[in-house]
N, C-alpha and C. Protein backbone atom coordinates (compact mmCIF):
# COMPACT_ATOMS: atom_id res chain seq x y z
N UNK A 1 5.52 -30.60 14.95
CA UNK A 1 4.21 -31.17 15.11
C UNK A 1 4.10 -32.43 14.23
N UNK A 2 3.83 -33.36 14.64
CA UNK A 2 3.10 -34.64 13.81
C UNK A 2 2.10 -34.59 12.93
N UNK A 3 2.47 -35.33 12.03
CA UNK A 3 1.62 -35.27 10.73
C UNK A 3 0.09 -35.75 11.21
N UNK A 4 -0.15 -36.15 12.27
CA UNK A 4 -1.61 -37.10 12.41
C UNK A 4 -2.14 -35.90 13.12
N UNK A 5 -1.49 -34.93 13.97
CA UNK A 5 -1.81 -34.00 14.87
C UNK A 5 -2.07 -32.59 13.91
N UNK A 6 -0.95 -32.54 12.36
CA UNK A 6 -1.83 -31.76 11.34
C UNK A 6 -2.92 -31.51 11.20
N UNK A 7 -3.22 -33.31 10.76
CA UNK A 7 -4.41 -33.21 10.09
C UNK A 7 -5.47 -32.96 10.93
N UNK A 8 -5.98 -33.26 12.18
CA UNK A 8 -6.90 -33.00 13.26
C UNK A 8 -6.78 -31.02 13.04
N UNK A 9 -5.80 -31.00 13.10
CA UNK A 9 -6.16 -29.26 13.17
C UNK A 9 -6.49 -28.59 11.98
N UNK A 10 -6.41 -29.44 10.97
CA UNK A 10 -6.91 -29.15 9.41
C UNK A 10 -8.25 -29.61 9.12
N UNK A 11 -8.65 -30.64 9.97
CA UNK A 11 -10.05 -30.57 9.81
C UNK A 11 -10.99 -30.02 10.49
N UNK A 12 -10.15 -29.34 11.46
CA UNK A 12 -11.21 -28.09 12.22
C UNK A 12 -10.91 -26.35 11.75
N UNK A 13 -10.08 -26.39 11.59
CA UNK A 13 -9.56 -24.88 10.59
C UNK A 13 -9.94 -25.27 9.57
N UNK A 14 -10.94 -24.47 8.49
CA UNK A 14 -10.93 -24.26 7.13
C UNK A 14 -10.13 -23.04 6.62
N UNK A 15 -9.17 -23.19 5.22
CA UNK A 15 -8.52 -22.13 5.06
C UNK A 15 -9.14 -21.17 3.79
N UNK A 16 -9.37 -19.97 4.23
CA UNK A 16 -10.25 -19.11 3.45
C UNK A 16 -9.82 -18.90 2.26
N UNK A 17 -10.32 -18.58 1.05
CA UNK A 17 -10.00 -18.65 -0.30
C UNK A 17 -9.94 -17.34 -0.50
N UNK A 18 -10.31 -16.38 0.29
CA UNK A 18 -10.60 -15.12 -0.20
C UNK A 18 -9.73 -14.17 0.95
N UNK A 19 -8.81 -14.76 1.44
CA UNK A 19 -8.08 -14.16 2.59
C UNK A 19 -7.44 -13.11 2.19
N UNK A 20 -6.47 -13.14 0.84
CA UNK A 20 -6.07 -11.95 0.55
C UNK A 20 -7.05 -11.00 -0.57
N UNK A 21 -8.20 -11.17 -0.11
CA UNK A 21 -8.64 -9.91 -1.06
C UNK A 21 -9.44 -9.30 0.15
N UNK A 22 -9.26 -8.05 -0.49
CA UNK A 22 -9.75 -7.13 0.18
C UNK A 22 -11.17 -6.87 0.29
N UNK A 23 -11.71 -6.48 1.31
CA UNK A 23 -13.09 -6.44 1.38
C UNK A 23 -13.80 -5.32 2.20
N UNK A 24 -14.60 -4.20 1.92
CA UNK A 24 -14.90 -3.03 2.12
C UNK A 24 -16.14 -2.79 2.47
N UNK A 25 -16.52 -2.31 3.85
CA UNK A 25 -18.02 -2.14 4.56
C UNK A 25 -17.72 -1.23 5.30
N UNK A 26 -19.06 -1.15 5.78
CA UNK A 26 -19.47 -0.43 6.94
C UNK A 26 -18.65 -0.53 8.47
N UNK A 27 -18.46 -0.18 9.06
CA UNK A 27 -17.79 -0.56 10.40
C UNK A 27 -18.90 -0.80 11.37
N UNK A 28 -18.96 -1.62 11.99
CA UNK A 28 -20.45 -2.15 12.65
C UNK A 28 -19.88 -1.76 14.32
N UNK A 29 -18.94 -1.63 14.96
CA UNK A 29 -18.13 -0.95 16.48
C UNK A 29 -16.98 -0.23 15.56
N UNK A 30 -16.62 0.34 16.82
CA UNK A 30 -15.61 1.27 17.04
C UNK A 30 -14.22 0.10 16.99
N UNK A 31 -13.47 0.37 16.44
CA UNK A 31 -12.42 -0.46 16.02
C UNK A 31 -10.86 0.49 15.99
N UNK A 32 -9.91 -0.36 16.16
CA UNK A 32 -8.32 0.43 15.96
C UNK A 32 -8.11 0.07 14.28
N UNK A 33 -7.08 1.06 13.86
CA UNK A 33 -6.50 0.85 12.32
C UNK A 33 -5.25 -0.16 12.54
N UNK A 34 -4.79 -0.93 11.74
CA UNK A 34 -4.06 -2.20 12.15
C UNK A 34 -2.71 -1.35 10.91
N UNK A 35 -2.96 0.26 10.73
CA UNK A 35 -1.80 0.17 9.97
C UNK A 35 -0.80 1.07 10.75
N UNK A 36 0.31 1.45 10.31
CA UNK A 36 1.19 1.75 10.89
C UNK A 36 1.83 2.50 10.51
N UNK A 37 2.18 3.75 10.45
CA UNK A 37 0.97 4.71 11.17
C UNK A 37 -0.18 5.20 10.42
N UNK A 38 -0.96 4.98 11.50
CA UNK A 38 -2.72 5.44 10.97
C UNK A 38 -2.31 7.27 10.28
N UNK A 39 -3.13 7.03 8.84
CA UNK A 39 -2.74 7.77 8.56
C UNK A 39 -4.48 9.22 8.47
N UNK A 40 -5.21 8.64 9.78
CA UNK A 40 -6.66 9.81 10.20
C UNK A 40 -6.09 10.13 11.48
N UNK A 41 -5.82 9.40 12.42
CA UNK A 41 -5.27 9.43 13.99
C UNK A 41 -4.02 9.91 14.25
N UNK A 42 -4.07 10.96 14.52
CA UNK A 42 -2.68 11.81 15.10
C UNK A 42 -1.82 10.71 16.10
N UNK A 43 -2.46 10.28 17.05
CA UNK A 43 -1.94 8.92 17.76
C UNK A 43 -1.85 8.01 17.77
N UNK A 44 -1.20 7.35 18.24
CA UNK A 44 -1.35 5.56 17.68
C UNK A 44 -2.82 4.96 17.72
N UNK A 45 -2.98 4.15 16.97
CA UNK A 45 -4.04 3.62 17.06
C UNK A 45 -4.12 2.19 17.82
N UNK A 46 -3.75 2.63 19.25
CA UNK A 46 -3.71 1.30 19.60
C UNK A 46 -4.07 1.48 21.57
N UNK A 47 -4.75 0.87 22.39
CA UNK A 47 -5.04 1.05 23.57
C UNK A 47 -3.70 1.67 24.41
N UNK A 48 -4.03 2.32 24.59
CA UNK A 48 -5.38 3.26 25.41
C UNK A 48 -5.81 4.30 24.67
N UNK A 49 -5.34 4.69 23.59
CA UNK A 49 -5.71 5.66 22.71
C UNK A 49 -7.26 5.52 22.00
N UNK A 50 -7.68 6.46 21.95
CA UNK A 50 -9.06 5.91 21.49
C UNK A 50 -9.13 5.99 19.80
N UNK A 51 -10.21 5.28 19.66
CA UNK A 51 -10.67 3.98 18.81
C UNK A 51 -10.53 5.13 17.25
N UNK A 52 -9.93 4.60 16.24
CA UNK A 52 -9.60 5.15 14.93
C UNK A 52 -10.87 5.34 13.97
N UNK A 53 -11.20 4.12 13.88
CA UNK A 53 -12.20 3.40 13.05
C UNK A 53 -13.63 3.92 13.47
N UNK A 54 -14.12 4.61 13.35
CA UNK A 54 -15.43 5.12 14.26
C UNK A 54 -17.02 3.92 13.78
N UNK A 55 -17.74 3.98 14.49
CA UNK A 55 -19.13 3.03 14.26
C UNK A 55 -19.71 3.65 12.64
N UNK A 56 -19.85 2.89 11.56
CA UNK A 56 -20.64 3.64 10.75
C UNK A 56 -19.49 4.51 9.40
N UNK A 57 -18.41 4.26 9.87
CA UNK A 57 -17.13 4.79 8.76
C UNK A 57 -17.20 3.47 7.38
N UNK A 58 -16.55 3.87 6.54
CA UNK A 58 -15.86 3.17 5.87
C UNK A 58 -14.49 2.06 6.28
N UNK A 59 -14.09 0.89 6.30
CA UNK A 59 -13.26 0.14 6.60
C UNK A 59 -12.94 -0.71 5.65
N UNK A 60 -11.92 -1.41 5.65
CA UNK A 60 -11.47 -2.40 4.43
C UNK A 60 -10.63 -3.34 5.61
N UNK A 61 -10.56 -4.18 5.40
CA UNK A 61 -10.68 -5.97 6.15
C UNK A 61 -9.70 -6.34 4.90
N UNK A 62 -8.47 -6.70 5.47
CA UNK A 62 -7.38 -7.14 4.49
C UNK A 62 -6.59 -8.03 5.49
N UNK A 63 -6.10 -9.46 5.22
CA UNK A 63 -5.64 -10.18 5.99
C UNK A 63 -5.42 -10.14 7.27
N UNK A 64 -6.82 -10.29 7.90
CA UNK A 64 -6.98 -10.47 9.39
C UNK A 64 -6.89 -8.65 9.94
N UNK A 65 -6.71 -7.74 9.06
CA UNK A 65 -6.40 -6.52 9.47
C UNK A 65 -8.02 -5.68 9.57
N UNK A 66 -7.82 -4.39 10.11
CA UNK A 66 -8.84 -3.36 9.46
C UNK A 66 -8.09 -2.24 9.47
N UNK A 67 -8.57 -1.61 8.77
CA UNK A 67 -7.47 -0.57 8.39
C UNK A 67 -9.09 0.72 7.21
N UNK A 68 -8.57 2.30 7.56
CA UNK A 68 -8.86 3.28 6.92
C UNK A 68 -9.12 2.96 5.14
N UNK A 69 -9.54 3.33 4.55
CA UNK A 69 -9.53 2.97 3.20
C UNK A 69 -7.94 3.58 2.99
N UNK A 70 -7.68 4.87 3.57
CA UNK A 70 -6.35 5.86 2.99
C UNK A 70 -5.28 5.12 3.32
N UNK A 71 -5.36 4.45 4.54
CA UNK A 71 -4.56 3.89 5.44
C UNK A 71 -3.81 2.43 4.78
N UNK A 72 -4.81 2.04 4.19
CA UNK A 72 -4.29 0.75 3.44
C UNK A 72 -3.79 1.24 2.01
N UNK A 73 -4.20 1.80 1.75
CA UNK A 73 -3.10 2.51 0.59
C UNK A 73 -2.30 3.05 0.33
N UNK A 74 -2.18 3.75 1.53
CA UNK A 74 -0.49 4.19 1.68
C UNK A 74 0.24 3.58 2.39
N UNK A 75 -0.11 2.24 2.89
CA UNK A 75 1.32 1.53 3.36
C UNK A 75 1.40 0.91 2.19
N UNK A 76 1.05 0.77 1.29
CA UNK A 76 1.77 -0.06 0.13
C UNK A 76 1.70 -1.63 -0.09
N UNK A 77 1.19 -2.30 0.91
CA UNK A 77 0.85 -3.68 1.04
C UNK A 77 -0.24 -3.94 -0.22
N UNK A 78 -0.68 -3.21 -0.71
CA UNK A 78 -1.87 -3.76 -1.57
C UNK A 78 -2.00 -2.76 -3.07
N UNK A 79 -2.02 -3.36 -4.06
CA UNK A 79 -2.24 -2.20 -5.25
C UNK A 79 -3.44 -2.82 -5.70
N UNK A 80 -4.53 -2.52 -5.54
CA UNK A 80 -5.57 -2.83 -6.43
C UNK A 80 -6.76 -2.18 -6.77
N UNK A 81 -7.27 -2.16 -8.06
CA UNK A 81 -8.37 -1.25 -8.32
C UNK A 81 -9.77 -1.52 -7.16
N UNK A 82 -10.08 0.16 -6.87
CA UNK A 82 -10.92 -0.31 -6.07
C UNK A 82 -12.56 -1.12 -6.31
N UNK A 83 -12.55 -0.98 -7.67
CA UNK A 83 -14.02 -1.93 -7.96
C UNK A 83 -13.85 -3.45 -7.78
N UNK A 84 -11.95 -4.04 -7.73
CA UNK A 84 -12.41 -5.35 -7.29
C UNK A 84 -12.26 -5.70 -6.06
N UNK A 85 -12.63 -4.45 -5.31
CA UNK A 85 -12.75 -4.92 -3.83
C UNK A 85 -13.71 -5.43 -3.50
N UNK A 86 -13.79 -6.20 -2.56
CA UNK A 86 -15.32 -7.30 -2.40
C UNK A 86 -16.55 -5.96 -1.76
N UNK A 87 -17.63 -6.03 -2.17
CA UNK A 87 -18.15 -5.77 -1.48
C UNK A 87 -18.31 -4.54 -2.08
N UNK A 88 -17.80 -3.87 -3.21
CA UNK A 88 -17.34 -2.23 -3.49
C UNK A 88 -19.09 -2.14 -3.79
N UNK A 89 -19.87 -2.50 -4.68
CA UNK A 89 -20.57 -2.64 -5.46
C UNK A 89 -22.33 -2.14 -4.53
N UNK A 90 -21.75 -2.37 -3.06
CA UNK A 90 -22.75 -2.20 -1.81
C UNK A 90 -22.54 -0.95 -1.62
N UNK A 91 -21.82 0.28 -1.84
CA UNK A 91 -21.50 0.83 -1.35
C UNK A 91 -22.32 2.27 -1.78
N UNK A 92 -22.33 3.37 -0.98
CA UNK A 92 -23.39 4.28 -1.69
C UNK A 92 -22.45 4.75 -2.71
N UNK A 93 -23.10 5.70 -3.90
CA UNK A 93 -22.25 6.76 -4.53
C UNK A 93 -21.30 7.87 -4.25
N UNK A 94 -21.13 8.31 -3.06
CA UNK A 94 -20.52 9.03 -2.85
C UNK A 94 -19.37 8.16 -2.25
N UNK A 95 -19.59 7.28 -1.81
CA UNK A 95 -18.35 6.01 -0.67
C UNK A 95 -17.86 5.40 -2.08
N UNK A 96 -18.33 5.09 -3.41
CA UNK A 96 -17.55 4.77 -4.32
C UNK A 96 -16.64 6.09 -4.55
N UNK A 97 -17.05 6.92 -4.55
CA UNK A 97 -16.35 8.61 -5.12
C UNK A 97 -15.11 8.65 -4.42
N UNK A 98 -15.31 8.52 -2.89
CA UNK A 98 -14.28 9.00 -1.63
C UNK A 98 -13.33 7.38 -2.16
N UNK A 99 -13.50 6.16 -2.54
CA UNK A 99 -12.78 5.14 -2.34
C UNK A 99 -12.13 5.52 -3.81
N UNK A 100 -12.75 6.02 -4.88
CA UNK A 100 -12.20 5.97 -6.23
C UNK A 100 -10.65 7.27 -6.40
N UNK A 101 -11.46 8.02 -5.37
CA UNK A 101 -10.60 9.52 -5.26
C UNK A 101 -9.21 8.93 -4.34
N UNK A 102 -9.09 8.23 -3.29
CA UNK A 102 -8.62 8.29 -2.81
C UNK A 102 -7.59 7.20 -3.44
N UNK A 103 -7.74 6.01 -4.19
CA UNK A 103 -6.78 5.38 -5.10
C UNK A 103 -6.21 6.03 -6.56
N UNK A 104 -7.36 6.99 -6.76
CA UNK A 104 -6.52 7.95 -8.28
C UNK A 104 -5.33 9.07 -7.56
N UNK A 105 -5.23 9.10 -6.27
CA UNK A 105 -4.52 10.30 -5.43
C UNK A 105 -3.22 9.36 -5.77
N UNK A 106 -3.52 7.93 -5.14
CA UNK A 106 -2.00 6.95 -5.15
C UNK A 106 -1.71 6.64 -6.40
N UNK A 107 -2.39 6.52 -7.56
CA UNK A 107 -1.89 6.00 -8.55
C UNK A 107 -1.14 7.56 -9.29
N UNK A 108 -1.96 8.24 -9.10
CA UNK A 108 -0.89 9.78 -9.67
C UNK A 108 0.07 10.15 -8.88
N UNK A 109 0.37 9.82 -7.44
CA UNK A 109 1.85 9.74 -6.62
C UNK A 109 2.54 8.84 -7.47
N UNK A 110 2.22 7.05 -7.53
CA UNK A 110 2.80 6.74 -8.11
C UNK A 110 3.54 7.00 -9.38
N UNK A 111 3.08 7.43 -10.03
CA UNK A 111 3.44 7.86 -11.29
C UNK A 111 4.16 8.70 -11.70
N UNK A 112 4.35 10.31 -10.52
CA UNK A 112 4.97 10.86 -10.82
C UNK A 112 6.08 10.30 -9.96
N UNK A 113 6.02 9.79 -8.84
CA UNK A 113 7.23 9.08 -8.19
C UNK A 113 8.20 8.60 -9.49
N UNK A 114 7.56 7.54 -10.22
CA UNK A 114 8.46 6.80 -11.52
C UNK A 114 8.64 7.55 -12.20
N UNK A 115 8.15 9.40 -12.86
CA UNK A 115 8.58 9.77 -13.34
C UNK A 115 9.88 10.43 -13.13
N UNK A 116 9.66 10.45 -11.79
CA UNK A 116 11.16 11.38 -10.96
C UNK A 116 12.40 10.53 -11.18
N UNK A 117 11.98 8.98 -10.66
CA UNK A 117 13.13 8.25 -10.86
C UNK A 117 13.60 8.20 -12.30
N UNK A 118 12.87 7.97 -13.41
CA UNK A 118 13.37 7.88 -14.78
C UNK A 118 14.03 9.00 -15.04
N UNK A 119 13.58 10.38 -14.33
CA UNK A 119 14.14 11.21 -14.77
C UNK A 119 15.90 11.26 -14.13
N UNK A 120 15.53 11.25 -12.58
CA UNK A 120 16.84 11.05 -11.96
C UNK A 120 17.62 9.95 -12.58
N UNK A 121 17.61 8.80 -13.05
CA UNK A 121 18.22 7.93 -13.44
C UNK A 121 19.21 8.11 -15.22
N UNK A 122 17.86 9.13 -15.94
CA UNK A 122 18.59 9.49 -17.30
C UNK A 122 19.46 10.75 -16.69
N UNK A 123 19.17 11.54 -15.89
CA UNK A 123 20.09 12.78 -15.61
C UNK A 123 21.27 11.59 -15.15
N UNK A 124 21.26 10.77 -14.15
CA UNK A 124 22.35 10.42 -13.45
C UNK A 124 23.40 9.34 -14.66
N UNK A 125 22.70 8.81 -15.51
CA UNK A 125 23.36 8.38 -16.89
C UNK A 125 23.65 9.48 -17.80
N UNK A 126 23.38 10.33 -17.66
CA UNK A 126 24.12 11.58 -18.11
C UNK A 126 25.28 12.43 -17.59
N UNK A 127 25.20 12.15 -16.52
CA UNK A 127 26.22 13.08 -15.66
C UNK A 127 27.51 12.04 -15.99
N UNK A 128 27.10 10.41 -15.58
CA UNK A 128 28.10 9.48 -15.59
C UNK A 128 28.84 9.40 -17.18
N UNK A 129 27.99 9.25 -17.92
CA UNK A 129 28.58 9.39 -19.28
C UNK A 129 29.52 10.76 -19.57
N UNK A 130 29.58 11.83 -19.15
CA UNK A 130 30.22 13.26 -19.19
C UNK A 130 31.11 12.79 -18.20
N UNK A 131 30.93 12.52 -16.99
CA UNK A 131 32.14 12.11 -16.50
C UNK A 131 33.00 11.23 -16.60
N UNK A 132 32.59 10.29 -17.47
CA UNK A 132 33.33 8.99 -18.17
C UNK A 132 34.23 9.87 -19.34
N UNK A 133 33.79 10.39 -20.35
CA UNK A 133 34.19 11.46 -21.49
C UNK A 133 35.22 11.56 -21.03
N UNK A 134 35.05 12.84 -19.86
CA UNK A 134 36.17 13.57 -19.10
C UNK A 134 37.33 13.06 -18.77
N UNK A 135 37.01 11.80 -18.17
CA UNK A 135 37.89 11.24 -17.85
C UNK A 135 38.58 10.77 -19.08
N UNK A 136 37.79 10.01 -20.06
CA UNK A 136 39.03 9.47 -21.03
C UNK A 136 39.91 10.62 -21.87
N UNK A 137 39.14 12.41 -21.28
CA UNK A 137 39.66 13.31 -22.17
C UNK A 137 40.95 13.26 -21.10
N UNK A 138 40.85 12.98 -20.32
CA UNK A 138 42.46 13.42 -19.06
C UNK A 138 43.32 12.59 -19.51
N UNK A 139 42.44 10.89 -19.53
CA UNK A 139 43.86 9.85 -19.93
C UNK A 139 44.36 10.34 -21.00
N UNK A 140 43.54 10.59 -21.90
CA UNK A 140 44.41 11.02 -23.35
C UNK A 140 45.32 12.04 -23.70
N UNK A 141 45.08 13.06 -22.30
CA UNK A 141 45.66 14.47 -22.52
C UNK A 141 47.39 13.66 -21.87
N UNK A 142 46.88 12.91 -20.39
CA UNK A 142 48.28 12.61 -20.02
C UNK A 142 49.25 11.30 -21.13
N UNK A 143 47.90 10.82 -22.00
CA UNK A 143 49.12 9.89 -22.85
C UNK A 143 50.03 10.49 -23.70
N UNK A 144 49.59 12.14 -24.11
CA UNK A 144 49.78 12.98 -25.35
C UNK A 144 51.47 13.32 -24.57
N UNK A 145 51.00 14.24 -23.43
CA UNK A 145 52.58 14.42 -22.74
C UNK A 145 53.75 13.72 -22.19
């Protein structure tokens, strides 16, 4: 594309400042989850299957997406506390509770996830070190004979 033909399409597109943050409302229609796989909908969430997102749910609007509150948190695309989600602050008390509950669920997966690996990783530097030992106990046994 030509630089003169850019700029014409740059002065009719404005580019949003707030594109990657996340932003959390009401669902105003019936809508599909844009994640993969919806993790409320036994079926895809995608036509002809009917609609994920029900009128009046909770939704979160994340780069051009909509997606479950659960749904965007377990694909992993996004780590962020949910009070700086736009919009959190509208929300009743109990829809802060269900959004707060449902990111302390991922951050304590996370955590014990990293604890598993640290653990697997010192066991597996343990095993390697004993089997390193071993081994230099063999070279030494065959240098002895």
């Amino acid at each position: 594309m030509r630089v003169s033909d850019k700029l014409v399409l740059d002065s009719w597109f404005t580019k949003s400042i707030d594109f990657d943050i996340p932003v959390v409302g009401k669902a105003k229609k019936e809508d599909y989850c844009n994640a993969t796989p919806c993790s409320i909908s036994p079926t895809p969430s995608k036509f002809p299957y009917p609609y994920s997102i029900k009128n009046d749910e909770i939704q979160i609007r994340y780069k051009g997406g909509i997606y479950h509150p659960i749904c965007l948190q377990a694909s992993g695309n996004i780590s962020v506390n949910p009070k700086d989600i736009k919009n959190y602050e509208n929300l009743s008390d109990g829809e802060k509770e269900t959004l707060d509950g449902i990111y302390k669920k991922s951050e304590k997966r996370k955590l014990e996830e990293e604890e598993s690996n640290v653990a697997s990783e010192v066991n597996g530097e343990t095993s390697a070190k004993k089997k390193k030992l071993s081994e230099d106990e063999e070279s030494s046994e065959v240098k002895k004979d």
